[in-house]
C-alpha atoms as a PDB file:
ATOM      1  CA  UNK A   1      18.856   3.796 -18.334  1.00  0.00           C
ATOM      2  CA  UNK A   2      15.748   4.475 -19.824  1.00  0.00           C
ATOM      3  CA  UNK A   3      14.195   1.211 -20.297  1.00  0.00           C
ATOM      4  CA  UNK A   4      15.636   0.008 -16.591  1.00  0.00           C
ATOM      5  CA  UNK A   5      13.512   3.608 -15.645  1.00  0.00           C
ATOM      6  CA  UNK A   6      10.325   2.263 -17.707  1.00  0.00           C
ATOM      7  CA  UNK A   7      10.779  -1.146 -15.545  1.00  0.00           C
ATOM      8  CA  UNK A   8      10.861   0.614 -12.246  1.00  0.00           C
ATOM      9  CA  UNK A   9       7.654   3.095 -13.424  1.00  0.00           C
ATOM     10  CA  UNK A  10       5.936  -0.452 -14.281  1.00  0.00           C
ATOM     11  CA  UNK A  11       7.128  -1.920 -11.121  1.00  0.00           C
ATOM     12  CA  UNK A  12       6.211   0.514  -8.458  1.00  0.00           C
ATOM     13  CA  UNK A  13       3.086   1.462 -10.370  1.00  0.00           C
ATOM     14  CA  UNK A  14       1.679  -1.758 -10.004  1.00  0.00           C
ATOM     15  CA  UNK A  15       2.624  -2.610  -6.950  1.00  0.00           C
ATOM     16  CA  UNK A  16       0.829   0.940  -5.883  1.00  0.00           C
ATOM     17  CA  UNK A  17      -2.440   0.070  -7.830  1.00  0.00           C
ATOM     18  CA  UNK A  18      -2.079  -2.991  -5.217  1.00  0.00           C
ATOM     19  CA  UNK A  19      -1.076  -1.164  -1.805  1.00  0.00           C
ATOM     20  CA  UNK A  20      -4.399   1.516  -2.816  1.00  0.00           C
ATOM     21  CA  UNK A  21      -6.704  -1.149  -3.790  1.00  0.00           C
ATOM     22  CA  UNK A  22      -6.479  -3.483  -0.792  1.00  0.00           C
ATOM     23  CA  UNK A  23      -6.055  -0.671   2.149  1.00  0.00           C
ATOM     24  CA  UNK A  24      -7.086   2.712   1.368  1.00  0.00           C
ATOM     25  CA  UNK A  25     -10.080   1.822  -1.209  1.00  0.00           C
ATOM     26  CA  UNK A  26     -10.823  -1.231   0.492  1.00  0.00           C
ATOM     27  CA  UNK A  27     -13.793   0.117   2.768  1.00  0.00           C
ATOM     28  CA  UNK A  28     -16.010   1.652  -0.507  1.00  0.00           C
ATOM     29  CA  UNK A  29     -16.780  -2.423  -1.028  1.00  0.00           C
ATOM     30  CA  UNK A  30     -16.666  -4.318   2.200  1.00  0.00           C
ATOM     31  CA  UNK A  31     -17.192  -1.979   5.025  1.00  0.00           C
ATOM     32  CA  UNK A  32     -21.228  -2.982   4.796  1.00  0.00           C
ATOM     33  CA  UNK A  33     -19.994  -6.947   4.705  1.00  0.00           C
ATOM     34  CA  UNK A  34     -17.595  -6.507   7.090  1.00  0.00           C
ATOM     35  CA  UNK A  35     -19.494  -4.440   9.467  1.00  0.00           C
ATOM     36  CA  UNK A  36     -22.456  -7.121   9.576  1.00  0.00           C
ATOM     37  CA  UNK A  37     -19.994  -9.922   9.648  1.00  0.00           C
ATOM     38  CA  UNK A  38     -18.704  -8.808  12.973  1.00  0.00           C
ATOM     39  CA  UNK A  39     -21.480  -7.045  14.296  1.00  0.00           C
ATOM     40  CA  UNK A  40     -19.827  -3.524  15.009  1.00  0.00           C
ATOM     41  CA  UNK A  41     -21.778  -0.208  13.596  1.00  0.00           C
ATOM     42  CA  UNK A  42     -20.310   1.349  10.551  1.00  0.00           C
ATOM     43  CA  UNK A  43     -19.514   4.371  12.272  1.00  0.00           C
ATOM     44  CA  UNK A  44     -16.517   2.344  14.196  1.00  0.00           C
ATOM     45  CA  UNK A  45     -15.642   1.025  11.196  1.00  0.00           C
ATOM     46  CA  UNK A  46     -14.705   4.173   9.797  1.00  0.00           C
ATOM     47  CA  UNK A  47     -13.714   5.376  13.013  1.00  0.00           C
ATOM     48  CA  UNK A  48     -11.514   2.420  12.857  1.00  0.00           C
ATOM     49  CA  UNK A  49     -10.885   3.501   9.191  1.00  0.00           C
ATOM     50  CA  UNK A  50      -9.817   7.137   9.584  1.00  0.00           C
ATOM     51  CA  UNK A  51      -7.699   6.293  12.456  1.00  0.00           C
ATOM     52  CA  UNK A  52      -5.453   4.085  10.269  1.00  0.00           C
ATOM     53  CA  UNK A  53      -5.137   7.163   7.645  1.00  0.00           C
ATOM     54  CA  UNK A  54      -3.892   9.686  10.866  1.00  0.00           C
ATOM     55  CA  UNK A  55      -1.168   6.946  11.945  1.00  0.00           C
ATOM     56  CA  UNK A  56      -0.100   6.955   8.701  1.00  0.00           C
ATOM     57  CA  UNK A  57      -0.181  11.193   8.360  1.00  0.00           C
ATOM     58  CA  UNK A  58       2.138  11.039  11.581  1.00  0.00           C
ATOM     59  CA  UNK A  59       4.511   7.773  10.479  1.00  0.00           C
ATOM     60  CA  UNK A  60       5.485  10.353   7.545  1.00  0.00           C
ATOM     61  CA  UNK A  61       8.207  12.413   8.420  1.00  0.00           C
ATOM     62  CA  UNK A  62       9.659   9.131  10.172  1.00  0.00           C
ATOM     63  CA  UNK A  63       9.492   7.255   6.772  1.00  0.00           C
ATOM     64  CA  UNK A  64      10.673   9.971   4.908  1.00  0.00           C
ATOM     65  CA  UNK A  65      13.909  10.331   7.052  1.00  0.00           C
ATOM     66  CA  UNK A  66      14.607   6.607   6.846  1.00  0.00           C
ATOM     67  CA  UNK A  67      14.335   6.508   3.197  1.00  0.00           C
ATOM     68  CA  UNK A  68      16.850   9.127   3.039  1.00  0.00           C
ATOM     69  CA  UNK A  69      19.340   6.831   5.039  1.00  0.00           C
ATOM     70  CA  UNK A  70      18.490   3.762   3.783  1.00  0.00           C
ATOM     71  CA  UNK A  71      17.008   4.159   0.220  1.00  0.00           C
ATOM     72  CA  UNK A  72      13.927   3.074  -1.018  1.00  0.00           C
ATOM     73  CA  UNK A  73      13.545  -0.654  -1.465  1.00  0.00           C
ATOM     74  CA  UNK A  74      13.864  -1.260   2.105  1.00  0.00           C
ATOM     75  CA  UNK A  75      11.140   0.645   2.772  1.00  0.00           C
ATOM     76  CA  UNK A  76       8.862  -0.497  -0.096  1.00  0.00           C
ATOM     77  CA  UNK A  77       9.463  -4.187   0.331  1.00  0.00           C
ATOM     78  CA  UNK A  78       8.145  -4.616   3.831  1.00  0.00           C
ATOM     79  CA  UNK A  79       5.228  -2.464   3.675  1.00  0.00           C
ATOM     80  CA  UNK A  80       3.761  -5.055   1.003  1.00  0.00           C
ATOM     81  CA  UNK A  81       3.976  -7.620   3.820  1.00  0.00           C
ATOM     82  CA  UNK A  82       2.729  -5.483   6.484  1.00  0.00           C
ATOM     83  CA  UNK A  83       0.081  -4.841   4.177  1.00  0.00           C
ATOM     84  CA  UNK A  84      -0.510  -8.509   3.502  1.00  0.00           C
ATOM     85  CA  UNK A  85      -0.400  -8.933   7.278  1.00  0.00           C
ATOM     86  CA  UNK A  86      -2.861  -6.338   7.938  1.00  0.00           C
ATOM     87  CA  UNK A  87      -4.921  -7.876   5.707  1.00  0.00           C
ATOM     88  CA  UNK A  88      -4.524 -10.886   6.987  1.00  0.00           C
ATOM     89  CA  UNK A  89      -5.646 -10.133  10.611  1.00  0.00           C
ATOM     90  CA  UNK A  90      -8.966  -8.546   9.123  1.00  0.00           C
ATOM     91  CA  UNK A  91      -9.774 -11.370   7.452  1.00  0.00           C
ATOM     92  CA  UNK A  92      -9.364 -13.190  10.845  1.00  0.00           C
ATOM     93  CA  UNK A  93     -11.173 -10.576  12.757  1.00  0.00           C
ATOM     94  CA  UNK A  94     -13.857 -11.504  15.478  1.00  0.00           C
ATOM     95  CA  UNK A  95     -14.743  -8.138  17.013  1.00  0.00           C
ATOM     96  CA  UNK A  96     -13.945  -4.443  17.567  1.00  0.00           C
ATOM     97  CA  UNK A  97     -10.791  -4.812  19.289  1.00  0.00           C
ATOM     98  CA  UNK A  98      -9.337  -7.299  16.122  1.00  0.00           C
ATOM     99  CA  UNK A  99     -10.992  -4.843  13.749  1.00  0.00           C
ATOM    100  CA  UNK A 100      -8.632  -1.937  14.957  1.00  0.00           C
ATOM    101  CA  UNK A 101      -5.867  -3.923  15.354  1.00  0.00           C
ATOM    102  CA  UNK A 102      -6.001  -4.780  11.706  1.00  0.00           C
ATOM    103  CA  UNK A 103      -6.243  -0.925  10.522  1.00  0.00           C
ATOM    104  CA  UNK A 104      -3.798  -0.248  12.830  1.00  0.00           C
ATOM    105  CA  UNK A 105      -1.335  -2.534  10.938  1.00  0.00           C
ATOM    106  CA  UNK A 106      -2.687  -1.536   7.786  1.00  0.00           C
ATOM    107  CA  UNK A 107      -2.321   2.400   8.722  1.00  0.00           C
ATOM    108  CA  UNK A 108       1.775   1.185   9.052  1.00  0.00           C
ATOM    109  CA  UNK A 109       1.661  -0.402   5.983  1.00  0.00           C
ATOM    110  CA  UNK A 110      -0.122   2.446   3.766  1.00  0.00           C
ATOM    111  CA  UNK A 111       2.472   4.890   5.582  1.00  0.00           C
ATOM    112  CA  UNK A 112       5.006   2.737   4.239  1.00  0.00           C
ATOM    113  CA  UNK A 113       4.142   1.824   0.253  1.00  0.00           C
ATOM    114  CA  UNK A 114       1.910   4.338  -0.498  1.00  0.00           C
ATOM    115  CA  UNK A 115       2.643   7.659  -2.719  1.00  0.00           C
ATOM    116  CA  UNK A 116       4.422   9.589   0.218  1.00  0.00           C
ATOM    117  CA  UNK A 117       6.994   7.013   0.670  1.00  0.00           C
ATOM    118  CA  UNK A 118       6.789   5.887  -3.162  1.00  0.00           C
ATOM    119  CA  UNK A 119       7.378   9.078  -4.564  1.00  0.00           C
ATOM    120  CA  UNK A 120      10.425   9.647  -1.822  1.00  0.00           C
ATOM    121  CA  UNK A 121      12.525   6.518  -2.920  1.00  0.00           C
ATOM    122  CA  UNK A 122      12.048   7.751  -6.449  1.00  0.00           C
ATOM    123  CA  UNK A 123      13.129  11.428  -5.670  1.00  0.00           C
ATOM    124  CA  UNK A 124      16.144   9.738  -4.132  1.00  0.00           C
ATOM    125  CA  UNK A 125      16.653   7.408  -7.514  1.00  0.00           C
ATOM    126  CA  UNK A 126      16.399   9.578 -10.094  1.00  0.00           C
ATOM    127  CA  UNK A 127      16.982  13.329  -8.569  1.00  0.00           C
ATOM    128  CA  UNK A 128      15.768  16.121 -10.814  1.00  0.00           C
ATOM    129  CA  UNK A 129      14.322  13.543 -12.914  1.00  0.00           C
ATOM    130  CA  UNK A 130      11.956  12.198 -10.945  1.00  0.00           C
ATOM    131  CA  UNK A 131       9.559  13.790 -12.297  1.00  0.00           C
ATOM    132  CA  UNK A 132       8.793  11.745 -15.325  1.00  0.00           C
ATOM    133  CA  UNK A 133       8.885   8.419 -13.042  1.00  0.00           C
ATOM    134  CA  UNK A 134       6.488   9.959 -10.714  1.00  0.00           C
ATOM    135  CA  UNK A 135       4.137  10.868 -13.193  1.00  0.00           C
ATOM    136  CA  UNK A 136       3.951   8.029 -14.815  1.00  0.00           C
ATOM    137  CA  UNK A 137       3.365   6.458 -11.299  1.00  0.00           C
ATOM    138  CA  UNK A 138       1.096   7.919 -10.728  1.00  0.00           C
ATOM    139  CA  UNK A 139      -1.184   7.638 -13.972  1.00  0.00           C
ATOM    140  CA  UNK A 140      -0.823   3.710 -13.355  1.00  0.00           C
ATOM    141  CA  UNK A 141      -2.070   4.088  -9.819  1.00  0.00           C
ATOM    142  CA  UNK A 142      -4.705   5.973 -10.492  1.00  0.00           C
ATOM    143  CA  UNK A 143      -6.900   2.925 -11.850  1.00  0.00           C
ATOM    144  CA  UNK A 144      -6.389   1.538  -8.167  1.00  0.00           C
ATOM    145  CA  UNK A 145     -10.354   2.482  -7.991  1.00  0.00           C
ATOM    146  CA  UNK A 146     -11.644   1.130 -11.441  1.00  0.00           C
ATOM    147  CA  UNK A 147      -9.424  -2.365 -10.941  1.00  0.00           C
ATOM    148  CA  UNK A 148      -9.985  -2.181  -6.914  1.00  0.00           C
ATOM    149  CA  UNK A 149     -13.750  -1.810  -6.148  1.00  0.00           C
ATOM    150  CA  UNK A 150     -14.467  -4.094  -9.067  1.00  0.00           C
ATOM    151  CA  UNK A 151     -12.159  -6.861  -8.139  1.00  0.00           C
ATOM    152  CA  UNK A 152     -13.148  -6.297  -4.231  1.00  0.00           C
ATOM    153  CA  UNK A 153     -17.286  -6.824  -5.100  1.00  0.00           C
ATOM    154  CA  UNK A 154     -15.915 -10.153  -7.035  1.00  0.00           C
ATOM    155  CA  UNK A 155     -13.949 -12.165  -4.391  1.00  0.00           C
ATOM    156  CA  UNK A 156     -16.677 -10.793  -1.899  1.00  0.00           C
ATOM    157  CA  UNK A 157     -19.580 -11.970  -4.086  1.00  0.00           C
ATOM    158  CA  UNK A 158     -18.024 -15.761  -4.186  1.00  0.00           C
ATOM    159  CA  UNK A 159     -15.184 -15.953  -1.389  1.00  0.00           C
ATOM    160  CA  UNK A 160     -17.245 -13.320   1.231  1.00  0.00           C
ATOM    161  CA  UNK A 161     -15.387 -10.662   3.044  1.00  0.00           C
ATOM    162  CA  UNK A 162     -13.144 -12.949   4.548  1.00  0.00           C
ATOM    163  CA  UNK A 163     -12.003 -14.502   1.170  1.00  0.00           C
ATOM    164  CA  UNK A 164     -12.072 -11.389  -0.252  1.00  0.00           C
ATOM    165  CA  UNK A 165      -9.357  -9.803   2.509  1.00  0.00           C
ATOM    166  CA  UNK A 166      -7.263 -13.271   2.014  1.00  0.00           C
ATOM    167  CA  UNK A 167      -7.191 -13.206  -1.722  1.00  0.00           C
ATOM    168  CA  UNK A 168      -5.727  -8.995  -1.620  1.00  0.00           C
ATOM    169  CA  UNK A 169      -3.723 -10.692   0.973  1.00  0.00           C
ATOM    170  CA  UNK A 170      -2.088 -13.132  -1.318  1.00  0.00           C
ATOM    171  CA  UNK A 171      -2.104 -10.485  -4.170  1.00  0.00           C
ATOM    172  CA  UNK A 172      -0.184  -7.980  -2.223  1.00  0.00           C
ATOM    173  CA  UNK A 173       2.209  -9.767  -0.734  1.00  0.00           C
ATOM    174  CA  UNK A 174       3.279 -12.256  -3.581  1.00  0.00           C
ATOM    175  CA  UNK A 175       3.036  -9.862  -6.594  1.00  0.00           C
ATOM    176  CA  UNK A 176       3.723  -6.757  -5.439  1.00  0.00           C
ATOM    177  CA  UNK A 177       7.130  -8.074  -3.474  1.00  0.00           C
ATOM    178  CA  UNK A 178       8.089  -9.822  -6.739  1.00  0.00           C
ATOM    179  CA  UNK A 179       7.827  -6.505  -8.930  1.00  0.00           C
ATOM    180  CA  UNK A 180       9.616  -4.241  -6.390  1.00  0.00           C
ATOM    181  CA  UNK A 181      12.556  -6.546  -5.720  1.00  0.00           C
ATOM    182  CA  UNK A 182      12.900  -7.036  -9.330  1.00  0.00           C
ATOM    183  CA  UNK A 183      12.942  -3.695 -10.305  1.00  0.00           C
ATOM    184  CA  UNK A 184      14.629  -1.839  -7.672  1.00  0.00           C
ATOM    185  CA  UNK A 185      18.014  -2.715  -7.240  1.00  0.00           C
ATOM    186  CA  UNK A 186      21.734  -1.658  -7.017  1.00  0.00           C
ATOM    187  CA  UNK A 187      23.395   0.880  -4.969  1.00  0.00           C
ATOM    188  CA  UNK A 188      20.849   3.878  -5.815  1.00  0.00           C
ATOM    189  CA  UNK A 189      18.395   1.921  -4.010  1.00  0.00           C
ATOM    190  CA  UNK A 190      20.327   1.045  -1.195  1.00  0.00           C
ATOM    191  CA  UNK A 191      21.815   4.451  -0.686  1.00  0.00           C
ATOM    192  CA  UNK A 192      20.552   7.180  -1.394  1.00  0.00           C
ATOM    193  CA  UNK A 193      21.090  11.202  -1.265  1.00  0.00           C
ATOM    194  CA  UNK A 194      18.778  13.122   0.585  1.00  0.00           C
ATOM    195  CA  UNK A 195      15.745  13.329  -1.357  1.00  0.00           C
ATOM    196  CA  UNK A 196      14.921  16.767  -2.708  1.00  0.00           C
ATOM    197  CA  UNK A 197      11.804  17.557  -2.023  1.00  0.00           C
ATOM    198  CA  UNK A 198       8.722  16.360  -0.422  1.00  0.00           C
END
């Protein structure tokens, strides 16, 4: 039990320093680039930017409910790919309107893999021991920034903005998928109590 709970921290922590790095900490390196690139002011960017983070605020509750019917790998799976997809579509991006239809698909994605939704599934794992899970989580995740803006500057420096979107792309969806479906399964995953507290 514990060393299958060590594999899930590992897991889901990873796959978090991933979802953080290439949506929510994403901006800090390549707004400038990607504002230039596409000609659009930097205040729509982060316009664009903020917007994604109140979709995800109000997806919440939503994701929180379904992860209490459905458990938490079915939640955690996809939002790697919508991430990737997001990703994808800003990498492809030609103007304004493509630039907020990639945060909006991002905004879906972060409300789906990030802590909120992360931090559910596990409270619906492990009960009244989440705790140790979560905050072990959460110490993994929290070099999102020092791997994240690092990594970003790279792929921008020799790929550009584009390249840079395409290779979190790649990252997101191919590693991140692998560790979560590896790590979270059997019937606790699929169903679930109602989690405890959120």
């Amino acid at each position: 039990m514990r060393a299958r709970s060590a594999l899930t921290v590992a897991a889901i922590g990873t796959t978090q320093t991933l979802a953080w790095g290439s949506s929510y900490y994403l901006p800090a390196v390549l707004a400038d680039p990607i504002s230039a690139g596409l000609g659009v002011p930097k205040s729509i960017f982060f316009g664009l930017f903020s917007g994604s983070l109140l979709l995800q605020a109000a997806l919440g509750p939503a994701i929180g409910k379904a992860i209490d019917r459905h458990g938490g790998r079915g939640i955690l799976v996809p939002s790697n790919l919508i991430l990737a997809a997001g990703l994808l579509w800003l990498a492809s991006a030609q103007g304004t309107i493509g630039l907020a239809g990639a945060w909006a698909v991002l905004g879906v994605g972060m409300a789906l893999g990030l802590y909120d939704a992360a931090f559910a599934a596990l409270t619906a794992l492990y009960g009244r021991e989440a705790r140790g899970p979560i905050t072990g989580i959460t110490l993994i995740a929290g070099f999102a920034s020092t791997v994240g803006w690092p990594l970003s500057a790279l792929l921008n420096d020799y790929f550009g903005w584009r390249g840079a979107c395409l290779g979190w792309a790649a990252l997101t969806s191919s590693s991140a998928c692998r560790s979560i479906g590896s790590s979270c399964r059997g019937p606790a995953c699929r169903r679930t109590a109602p989690a405890q507290s959120r």
